[in-house]
N, C-alpha and C. Protein backbone atom coordinates (compact mmCIF):
# COMPACT_ATOMS: atom_id res chain seq x y z
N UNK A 1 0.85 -1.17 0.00
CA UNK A 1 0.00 0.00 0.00
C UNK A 1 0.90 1.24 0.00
N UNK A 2 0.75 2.29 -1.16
CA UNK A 2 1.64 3.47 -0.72
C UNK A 2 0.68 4.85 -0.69
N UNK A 3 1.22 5.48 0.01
CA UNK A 3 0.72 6.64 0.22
C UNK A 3 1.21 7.83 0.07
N UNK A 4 0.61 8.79 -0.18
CA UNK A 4 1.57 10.42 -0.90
C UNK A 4 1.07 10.92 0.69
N UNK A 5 2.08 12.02 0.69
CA UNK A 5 1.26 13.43 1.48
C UNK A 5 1.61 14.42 0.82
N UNK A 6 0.97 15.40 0.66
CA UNK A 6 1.53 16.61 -0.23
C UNK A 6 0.96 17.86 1.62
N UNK A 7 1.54 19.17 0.73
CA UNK A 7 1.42 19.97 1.77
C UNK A 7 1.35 21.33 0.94
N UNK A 8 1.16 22.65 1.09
CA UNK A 8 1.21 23.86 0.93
C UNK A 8 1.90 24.71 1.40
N UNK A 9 2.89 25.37 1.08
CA UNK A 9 3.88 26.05 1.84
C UNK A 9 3.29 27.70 1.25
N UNK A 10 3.13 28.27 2.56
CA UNK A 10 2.83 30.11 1.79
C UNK A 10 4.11 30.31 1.48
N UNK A 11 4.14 31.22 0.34
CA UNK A 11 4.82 32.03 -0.17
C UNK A 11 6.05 32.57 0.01
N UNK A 12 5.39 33.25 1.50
CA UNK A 12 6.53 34.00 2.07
C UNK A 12 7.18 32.95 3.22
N UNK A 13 6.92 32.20 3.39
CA UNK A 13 7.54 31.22 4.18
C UNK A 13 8.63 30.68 2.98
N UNK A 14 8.45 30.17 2.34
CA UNK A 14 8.95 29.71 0.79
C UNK A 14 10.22 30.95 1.20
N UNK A 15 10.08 32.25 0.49
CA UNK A 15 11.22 32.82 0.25
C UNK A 15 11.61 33.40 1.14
N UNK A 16 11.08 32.72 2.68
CA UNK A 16 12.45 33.16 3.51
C UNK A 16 13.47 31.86 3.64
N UNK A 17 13.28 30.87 2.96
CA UNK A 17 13.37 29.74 3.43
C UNK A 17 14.79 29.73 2.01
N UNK A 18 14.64 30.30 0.89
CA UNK A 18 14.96 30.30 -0.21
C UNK A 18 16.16 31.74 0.08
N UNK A 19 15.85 32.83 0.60
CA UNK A 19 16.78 33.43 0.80
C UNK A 19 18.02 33.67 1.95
N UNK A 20 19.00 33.87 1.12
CA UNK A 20 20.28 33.72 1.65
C UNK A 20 20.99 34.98 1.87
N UNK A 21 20.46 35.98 1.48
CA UNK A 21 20.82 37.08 1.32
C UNK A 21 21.23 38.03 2.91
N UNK A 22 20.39 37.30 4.29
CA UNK A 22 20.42 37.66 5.62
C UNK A 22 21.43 37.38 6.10
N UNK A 23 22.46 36.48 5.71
CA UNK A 23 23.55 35.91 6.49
C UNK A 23 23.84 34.75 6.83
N UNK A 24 22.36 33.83 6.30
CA UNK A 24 22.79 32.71 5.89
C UNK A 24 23.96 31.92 5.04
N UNK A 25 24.62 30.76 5.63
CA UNK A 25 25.60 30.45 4.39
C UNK A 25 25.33 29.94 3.34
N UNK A 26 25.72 30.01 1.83
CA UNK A 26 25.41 29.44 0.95
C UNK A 26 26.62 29.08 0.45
N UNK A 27 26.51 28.14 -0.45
CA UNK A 27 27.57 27.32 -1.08
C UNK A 27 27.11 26.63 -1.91
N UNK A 28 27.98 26.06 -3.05
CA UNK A 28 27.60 25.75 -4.33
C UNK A 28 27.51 24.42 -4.23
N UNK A 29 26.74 24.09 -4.12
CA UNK A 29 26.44 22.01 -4.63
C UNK A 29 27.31 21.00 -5.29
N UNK A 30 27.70 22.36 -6.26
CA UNK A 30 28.69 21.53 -7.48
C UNK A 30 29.86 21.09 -7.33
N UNK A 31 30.49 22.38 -6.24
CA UNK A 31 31.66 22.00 -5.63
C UNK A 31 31.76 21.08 -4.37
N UNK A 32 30.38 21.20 -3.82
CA UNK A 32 30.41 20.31 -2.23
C UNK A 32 30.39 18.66 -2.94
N UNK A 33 29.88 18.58 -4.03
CA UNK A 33 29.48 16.65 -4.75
C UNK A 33 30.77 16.37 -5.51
N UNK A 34 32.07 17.51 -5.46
CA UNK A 34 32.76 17.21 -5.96
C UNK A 34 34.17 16.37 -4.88
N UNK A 35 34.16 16.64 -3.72
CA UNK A 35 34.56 16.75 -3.03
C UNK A 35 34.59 15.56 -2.38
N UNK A 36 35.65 14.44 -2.17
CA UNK A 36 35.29 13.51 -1.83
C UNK A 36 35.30 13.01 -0.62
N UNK A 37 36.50 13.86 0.18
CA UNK A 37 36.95 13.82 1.76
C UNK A 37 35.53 14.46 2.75
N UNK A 38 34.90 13.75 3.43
CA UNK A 38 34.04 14.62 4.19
C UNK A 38 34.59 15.90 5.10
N UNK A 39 35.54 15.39 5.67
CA UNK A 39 36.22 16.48 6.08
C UNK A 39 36.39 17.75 5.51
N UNK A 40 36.85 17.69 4.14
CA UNK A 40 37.03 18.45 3.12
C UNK A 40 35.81 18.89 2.87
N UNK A 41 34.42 18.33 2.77
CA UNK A 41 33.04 19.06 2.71
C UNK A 41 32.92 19.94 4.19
N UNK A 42 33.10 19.09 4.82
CA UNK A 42 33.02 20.25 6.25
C UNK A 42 33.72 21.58 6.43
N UNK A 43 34.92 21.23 6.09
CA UNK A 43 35.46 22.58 5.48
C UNK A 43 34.91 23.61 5.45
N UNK A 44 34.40 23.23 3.85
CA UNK A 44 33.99 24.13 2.30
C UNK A 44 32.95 24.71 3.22
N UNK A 45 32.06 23.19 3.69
CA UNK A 45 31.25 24.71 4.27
C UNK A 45 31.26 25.49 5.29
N UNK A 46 32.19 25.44 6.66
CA UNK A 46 32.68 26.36 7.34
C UNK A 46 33.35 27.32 6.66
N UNK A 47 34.14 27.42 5.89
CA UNK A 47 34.82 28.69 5.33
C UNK A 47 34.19 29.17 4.03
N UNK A 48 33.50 28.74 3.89
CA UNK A 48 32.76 29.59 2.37
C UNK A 48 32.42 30.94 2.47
N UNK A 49 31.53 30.58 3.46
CA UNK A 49 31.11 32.34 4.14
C UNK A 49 31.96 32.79 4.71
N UNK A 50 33.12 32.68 5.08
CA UNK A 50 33.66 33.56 6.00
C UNK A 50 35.08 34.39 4.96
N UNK A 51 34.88 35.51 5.60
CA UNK A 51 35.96 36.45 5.18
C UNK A 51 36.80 36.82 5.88
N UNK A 52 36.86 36.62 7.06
CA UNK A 52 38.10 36.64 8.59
C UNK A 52 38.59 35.93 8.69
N UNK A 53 39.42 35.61 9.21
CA UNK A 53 40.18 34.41 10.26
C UNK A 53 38.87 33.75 11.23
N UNK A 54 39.27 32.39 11.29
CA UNK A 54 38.05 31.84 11.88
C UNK A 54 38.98 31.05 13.04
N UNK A 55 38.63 30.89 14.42
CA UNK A 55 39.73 30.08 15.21
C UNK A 55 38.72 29.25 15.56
N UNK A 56 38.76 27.67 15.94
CA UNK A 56 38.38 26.61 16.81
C UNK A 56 39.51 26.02 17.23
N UNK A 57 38.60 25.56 18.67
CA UNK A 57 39.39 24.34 19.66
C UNK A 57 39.10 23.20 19.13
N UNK A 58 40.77 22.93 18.97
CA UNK A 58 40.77 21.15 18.22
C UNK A 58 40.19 20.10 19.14
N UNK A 59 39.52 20.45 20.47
CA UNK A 59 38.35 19.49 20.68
C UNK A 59 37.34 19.77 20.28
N UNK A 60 37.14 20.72 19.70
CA UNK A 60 35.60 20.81 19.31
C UNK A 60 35.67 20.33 17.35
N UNK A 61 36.82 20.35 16.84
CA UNK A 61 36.86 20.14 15.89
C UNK A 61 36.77 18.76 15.97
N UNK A 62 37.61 17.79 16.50
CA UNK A 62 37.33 16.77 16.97
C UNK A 62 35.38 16.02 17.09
N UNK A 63 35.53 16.48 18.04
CA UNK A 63 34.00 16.69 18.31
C UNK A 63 32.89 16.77 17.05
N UNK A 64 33.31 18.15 15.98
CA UNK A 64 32.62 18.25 15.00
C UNK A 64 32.65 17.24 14.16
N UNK A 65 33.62 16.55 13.54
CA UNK A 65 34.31 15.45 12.72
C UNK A 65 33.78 13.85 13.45
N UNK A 66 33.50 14.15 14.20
CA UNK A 66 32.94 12.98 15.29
C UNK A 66 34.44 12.01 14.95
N UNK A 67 35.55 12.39 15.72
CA UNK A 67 37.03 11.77 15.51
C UNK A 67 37.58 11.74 17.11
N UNK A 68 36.51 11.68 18.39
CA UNK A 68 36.79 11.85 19.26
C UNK A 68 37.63 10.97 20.19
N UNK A 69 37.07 9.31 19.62
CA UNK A 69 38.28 8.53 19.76
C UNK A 69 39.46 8.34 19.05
N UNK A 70 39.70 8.89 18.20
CA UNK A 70 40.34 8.62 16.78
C UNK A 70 41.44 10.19 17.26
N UNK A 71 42.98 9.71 16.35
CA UNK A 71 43.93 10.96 16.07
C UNK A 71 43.88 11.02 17.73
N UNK A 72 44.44 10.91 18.62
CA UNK A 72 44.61 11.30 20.33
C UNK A 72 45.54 12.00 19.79
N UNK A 73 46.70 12.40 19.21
CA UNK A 73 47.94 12.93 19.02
C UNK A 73 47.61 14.41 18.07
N UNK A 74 47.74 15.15 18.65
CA UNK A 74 47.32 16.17 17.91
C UNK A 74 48.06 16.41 16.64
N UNK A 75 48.90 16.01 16.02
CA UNK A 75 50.01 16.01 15.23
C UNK A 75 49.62 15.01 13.76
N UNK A 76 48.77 13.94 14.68
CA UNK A 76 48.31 13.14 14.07
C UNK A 76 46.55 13.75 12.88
N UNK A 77 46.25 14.35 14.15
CA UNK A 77 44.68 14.69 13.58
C UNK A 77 45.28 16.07 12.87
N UNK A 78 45.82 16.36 12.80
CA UNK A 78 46.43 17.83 11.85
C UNK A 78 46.65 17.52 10.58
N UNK A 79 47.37 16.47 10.89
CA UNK A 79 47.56 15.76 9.06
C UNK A 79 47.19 14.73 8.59
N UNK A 80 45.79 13.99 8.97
CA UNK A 80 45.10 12.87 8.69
C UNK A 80 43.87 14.04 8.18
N UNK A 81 43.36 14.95 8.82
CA UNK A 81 42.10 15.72 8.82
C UNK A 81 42.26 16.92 8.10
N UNK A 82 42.89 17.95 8.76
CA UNK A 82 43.34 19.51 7.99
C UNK A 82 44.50 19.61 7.15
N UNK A 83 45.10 18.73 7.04
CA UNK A 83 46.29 18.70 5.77
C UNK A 83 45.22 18.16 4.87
N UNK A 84 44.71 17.07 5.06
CA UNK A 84 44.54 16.21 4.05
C UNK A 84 43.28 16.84 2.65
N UNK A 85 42.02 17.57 4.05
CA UNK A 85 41.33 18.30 3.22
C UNK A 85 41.90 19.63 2.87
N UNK A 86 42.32 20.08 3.64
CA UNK A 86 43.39 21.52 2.47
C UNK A 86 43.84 21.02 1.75
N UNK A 87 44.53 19.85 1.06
CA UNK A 87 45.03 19.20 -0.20
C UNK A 87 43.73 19.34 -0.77
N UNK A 88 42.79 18.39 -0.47
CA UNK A 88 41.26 18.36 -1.52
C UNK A 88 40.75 19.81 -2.21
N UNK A 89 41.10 20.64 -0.84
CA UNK A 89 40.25 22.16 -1.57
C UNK A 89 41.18 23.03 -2.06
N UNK A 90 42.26 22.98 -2.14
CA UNK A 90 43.18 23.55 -3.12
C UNK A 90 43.12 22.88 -4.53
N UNK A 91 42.84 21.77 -4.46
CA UNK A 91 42.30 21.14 -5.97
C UNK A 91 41.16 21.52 -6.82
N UNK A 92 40.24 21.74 -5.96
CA UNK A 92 39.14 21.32 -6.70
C UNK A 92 38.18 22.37 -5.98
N UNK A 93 38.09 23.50 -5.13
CA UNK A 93 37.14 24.21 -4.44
C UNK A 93 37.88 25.60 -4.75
N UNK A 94 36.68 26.62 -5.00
CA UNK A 94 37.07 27.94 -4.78
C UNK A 94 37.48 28.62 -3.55
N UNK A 95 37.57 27.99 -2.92
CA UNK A 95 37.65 28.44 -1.07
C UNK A 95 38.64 27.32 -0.35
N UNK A 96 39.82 27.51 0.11
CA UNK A 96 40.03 26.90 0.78
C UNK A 96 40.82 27.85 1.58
N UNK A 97 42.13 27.75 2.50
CA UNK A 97 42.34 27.87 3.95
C UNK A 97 43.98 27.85 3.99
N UNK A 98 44.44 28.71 4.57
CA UNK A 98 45.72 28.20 5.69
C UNK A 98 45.21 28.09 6.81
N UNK A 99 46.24 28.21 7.79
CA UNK A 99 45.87 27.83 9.06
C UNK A 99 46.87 27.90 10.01
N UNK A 100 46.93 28.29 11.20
CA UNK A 100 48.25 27.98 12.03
C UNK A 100 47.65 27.56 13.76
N UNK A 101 48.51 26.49 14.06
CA UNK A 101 47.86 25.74 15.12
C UNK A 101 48.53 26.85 16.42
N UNK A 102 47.52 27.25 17.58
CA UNK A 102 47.94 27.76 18.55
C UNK A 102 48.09 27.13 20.18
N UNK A 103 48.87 27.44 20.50
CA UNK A 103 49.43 26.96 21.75
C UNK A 103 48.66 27.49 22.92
N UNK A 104 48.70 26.71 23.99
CA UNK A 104 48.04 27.42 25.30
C UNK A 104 49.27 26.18 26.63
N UNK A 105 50.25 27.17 26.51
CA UNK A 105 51.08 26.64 27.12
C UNK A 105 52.31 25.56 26.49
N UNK A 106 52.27 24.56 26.55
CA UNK A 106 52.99 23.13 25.47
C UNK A 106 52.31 22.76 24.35
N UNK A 107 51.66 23.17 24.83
CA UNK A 107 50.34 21.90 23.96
C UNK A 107 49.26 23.19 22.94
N UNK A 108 49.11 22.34 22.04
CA UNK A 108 48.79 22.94 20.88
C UNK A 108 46.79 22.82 21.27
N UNK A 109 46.30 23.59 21.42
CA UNK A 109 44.48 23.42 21.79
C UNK A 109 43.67 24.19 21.08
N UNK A 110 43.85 25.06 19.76
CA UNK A 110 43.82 25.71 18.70
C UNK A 110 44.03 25.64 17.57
N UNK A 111 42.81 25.42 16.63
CA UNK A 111 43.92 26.07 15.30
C UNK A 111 42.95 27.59 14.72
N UNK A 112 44.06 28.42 13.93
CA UNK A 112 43.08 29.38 13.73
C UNK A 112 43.43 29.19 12.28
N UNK A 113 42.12 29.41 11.35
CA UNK A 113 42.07 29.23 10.15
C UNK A 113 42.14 30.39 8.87
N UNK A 114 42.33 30.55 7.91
CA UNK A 114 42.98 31.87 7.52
C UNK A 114 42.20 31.37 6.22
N UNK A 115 40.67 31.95 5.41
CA UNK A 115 40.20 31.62 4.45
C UNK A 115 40.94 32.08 3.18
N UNK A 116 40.88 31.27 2.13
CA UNK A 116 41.59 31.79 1.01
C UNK A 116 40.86 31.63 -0.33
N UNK A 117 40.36 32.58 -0.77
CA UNK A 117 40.13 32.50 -2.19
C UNK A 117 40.52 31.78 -3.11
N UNK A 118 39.95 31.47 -4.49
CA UNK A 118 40.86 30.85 -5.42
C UNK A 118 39.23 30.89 -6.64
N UNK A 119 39.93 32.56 -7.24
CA UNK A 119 38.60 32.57 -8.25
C UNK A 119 38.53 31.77 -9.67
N UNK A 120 39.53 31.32 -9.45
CA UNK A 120 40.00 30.42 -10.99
C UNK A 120 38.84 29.28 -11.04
N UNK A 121 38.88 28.70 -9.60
CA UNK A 121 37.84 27.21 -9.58
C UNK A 121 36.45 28.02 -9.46
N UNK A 122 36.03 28.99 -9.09
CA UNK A 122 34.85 29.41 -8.84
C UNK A 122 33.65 29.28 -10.17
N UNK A 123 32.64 28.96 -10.15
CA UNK A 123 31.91 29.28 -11.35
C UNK A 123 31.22 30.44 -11.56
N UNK A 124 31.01 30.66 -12.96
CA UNK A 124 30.56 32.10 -12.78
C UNK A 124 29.37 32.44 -12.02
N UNK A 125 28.49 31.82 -12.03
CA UNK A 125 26.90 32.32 -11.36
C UNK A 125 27.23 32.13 -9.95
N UNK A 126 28.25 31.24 -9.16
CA UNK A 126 28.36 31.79 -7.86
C UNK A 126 29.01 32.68 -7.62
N UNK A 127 30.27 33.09 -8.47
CA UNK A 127 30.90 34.91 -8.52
C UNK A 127 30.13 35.99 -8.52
N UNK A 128 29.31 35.59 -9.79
CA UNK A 128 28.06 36.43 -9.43
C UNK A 128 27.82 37.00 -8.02
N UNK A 129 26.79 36.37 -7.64
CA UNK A 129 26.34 36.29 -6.70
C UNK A 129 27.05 37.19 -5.33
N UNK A 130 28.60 36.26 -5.18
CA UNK A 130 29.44 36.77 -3.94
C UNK A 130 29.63 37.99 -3.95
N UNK A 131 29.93 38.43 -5.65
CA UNK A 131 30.07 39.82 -5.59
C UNK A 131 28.49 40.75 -5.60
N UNK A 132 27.41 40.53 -5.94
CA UNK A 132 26.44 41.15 -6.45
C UNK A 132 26.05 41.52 -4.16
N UNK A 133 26.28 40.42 -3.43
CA UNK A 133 26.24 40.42 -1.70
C UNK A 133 27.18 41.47 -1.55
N UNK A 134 28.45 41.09 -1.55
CA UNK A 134 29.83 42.15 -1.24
C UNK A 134 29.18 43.43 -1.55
N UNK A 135 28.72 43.82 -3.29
CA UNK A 135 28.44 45.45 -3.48
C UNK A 135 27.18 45.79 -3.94
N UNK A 136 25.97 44.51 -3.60
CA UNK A 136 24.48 45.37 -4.08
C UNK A 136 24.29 45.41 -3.23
């Protein structure tokens, strides 16, 4: 036996739901399905929107990545996780990242992330766009 449900969405529910223009993040599909490292999708979409320096605690990155048993060595999860997808999005994404890990005493409990452009991979209708936000 199968069954449909359909529903009605007003309008304006619709295009708040549709617009991105408030500060929502957006990001391109084309580049997130291209992308094969999840990590590397997690990334793309933490730094897409951002135009600052972005810092997290590598337990919470941890945490985010759900890698909480996994990498104990911080040295280890630096270049299994954030090397590996900064390799992916320097390939193949308009956005990717430096980064420099910060200390709180010996021990490294930081990294702060440094977004980086790269309009070559970008397509045009999302250039569009970034710029039409930046100066309309």
């Amino acid at each position: 036996m199968s069954s449909a449900v359909s529903f009605f969405v007003n309008t304006k529910v619709w295009d708040v739901l549709l617009d991105f223009s408030r500060g929502f993040s957006r990001y391109d599909l084309e580049v997130a399905f291209r992308l094969e490292s999840p990590y590397a999708m997690r990334f793309y979409e933490m730094l897409c929107s951002q135009e600052s320096p972005i810092t997290y605690s590598i337990d919470s990155l941890r945490k985010e990545f759900m890698l909480e048993d996994k990498y104990s060595l911080t040295k280890d999860f630096i270049r299994r996780v954030v090397e590996s997808a900064k390799g992916e999005l320097d390939e193949k994404s308009p956005v990717t990242f430096t980064y420099r890990p910060l200390k709180d005493g010996r021990k490294y409990t930081q990294i702060m992330f440094f977004p980086v452009r790269q309009p070559q991979l970008e397509n045009a209708g999302a250039m569009l766009t970034r710029l039409s936000r930046k100066y309309g």
